[in-house]
N, C-alpha and C. Protein backbone atom coordinates (compact mmCIF):
# COMPACT_ATOMS: atom_id res chain seq x y z
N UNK A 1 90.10 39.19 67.70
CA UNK A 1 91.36 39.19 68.41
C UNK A 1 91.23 40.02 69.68
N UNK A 2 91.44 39.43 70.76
CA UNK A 2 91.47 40.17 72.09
C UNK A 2 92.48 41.38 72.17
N UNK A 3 92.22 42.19 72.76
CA UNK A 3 93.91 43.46 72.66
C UNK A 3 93.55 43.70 74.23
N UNK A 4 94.71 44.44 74.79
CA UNK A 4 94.45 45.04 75.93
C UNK A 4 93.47 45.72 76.49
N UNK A 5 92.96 46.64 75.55
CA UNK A 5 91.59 47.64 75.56
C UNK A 5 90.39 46.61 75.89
N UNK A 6 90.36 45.39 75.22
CA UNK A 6 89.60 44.97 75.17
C UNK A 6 89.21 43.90 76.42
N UNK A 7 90.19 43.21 77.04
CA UNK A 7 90.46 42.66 78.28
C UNK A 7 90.34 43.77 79.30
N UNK A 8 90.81 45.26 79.70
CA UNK A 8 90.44 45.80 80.43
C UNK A 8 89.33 46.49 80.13
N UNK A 9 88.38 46.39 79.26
CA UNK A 9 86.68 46.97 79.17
C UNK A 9 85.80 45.56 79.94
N UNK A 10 86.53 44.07 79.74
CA UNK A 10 85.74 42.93 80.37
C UNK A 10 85.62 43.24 81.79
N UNK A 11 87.47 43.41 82.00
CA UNK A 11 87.20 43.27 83.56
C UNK A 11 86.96 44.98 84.32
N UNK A 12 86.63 46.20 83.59
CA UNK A 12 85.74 47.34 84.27
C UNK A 12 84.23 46.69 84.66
N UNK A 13 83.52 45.92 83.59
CA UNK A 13 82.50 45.68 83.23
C UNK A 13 82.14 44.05 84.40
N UNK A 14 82.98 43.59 84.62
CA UNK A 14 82.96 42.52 85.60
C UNK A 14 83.06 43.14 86.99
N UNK A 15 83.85 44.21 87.17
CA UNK A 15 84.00 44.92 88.44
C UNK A 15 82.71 45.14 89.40
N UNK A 16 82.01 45.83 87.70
CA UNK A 16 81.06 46.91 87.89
C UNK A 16 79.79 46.10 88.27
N UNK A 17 79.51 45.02 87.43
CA UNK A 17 78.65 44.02 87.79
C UNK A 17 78.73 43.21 89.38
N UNK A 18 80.04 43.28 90.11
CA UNK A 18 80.30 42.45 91.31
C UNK A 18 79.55 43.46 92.16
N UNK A 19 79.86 45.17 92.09
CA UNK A 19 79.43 46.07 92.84
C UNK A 19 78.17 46.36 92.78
N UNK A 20 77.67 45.94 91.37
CA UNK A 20 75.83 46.43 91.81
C UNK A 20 75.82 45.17 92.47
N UNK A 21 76.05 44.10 92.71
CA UNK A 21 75.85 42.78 93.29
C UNK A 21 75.62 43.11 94.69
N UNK A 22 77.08 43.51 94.64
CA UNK A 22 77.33 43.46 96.27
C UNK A 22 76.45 44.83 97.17
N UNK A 23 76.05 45.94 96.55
CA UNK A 23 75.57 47.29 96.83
C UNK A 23 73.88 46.72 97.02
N UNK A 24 73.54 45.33 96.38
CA UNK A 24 72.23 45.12 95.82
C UNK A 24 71.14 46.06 95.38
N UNK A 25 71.84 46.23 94.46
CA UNK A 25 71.64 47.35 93.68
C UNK A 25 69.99 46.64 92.47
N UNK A 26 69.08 47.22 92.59
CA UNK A 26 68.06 46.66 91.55
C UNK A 26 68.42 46.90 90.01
N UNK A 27 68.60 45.91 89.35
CA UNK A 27 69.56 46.09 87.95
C UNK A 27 67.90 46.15 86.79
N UNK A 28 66.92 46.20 87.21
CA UNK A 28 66.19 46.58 86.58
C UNK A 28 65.63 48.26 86.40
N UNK A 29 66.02 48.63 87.75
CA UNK A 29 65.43 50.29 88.05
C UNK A 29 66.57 50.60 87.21
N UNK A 30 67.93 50.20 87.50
CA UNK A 30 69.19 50.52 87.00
C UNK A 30 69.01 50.79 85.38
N UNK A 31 68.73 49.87 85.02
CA UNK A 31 68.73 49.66 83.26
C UNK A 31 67.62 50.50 82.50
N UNK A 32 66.73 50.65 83.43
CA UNK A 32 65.43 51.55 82.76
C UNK A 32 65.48 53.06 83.06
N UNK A 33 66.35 53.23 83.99
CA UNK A 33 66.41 54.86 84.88
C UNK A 33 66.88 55.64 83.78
N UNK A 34 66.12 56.85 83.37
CA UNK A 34 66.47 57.52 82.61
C UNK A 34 66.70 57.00 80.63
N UNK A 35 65.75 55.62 80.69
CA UNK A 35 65.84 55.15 79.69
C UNK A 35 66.82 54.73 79.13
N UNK A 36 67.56 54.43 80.31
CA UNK A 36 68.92 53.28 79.59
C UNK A 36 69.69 54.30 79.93
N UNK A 37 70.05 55.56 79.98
CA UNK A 37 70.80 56.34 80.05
C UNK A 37 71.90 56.57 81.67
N UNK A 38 71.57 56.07 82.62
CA UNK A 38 71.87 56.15 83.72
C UNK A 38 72.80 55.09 83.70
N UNK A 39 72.54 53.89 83.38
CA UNK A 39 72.79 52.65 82.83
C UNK A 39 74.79 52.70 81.92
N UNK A 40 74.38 53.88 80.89
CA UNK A 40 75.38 53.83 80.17
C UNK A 40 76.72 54.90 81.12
N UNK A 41 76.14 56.18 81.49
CA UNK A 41 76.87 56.86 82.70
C UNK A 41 77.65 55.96 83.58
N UNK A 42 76.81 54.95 83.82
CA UNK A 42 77.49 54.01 84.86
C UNK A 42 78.52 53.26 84.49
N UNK A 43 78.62 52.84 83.35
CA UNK A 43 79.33 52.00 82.38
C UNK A 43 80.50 52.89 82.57
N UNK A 44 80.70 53.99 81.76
CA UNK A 44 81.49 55.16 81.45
C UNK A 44 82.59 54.89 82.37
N UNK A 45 81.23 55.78 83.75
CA UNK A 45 82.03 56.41 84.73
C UNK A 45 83.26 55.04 85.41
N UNK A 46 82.99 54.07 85.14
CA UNK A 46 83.56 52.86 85.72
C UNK A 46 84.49 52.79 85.37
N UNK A 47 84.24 52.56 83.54
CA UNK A 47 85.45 52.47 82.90
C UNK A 47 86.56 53.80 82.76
N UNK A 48 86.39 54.65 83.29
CA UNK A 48 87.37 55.91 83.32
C UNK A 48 87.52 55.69 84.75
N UNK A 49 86.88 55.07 85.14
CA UNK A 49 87.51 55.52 86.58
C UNK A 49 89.25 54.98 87.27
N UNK A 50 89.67 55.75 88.39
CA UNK A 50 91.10 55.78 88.52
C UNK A 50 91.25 55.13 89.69
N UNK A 51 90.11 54.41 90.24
CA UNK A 51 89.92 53.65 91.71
C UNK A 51 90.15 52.65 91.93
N UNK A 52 90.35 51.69 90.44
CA UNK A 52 90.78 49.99 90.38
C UNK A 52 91.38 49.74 91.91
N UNK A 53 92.35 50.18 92.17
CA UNK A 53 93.00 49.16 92.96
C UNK A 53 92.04 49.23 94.65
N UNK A 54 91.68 50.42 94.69
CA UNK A 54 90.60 50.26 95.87
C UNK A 54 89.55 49.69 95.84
N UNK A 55 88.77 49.56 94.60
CA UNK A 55 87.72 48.84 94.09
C UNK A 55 88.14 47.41 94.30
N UNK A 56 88.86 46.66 93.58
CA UNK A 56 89.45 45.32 93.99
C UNK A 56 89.82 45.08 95.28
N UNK A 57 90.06 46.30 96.02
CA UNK A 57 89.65 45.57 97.28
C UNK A 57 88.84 45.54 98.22
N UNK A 58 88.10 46.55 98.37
CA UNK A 58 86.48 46.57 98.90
C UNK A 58 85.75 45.66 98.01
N UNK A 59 85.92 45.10 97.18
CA UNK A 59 85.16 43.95 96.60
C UNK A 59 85.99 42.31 96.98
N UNK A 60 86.89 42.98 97.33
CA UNK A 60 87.56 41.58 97.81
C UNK A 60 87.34 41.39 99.64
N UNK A 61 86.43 42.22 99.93
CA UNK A 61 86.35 42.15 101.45
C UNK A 61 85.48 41.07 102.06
N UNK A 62 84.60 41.29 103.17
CA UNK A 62 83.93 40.38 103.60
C UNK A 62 82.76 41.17 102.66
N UNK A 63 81.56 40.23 102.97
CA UNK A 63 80.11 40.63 102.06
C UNK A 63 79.41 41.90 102.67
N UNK A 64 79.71 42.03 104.07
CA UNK A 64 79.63 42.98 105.58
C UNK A 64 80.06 44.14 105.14
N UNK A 65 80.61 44.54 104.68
CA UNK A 65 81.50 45.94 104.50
C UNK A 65 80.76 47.00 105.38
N UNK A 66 81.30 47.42 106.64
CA UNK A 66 80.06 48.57 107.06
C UNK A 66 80.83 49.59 106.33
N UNK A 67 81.73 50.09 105.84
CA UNK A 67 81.88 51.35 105.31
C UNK A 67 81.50 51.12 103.49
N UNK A 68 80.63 52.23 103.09
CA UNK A 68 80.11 52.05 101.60
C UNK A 68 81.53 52.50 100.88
N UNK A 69 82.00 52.09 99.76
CA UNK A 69 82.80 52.69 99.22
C UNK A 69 82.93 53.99 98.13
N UNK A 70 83.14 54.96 99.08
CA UNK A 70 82.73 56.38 98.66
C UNK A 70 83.73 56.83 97.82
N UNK A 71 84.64 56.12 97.27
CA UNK A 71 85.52 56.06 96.19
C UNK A 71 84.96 55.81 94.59
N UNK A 72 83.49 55.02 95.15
CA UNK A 72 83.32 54.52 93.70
C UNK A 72 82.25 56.03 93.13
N UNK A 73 82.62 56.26 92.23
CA UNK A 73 82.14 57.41 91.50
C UNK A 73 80.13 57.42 90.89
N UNK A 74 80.40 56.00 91.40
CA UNK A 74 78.63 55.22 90.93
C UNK A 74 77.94 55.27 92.21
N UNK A 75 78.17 55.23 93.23
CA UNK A 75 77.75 55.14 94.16
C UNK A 75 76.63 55.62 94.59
N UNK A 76 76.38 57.45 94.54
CA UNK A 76 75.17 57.88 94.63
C UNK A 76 74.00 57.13 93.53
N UNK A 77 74.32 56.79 92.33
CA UNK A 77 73.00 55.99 91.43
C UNK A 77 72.85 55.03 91.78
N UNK A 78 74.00 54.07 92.44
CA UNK A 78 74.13 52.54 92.73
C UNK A 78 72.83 52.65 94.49
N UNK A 79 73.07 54.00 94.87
CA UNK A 79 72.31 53.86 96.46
C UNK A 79 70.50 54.27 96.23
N UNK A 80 71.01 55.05 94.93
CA UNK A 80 69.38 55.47 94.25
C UNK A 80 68.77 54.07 94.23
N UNK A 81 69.52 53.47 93.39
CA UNK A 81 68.39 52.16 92.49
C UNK A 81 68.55 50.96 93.52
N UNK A 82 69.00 51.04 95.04
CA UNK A 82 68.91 50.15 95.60
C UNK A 82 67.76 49.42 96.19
N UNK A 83 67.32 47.95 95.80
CA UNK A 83 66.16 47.25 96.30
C UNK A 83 65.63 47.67 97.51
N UNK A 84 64.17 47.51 97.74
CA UNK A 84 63.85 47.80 99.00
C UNK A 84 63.42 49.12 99.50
């Protein structure tokens, strides 16, 4: 049975996935950094986080964004594990 908790852990977890997307973020350095552990921090910090409505919209922007969004609490790991 779906509950609320459970619909808003999909869409933290869908958020969070658009932003390593869009950050191009390497989801392999990501998942192995610290042995999975960096990985789960990230999860966490997402899902506690109090930024939704700014998040939905720097993800709703152009693909261009010149400003990084220094709101998101992942950000410094998301710029660590970035490709390249």
């Amino acid at each position: 049975m779906e509950t609320p908790f459970s619909r808003n852990l999909e869409r933290q977890a869908a958020r969070m996935g658009e932003m390593v997307q869009r950050l191009d973020v390497d989801t392999f350095v990501l998942a192995y950094l610290r042995e999975g552990d960096s990985y789960e921090e990230a999860r966490m910090a997402c899902f506690d986080c109090s930024n939704t409505t700014q998040c939905l919209k720097w993800l709703s922007g152009s693909a261009l964004n010149s400003e990084p969004p220094t709101f998101c609490p992942n950000l410094s790991l998301f710029e660590f594990c970035k490709r390249g």
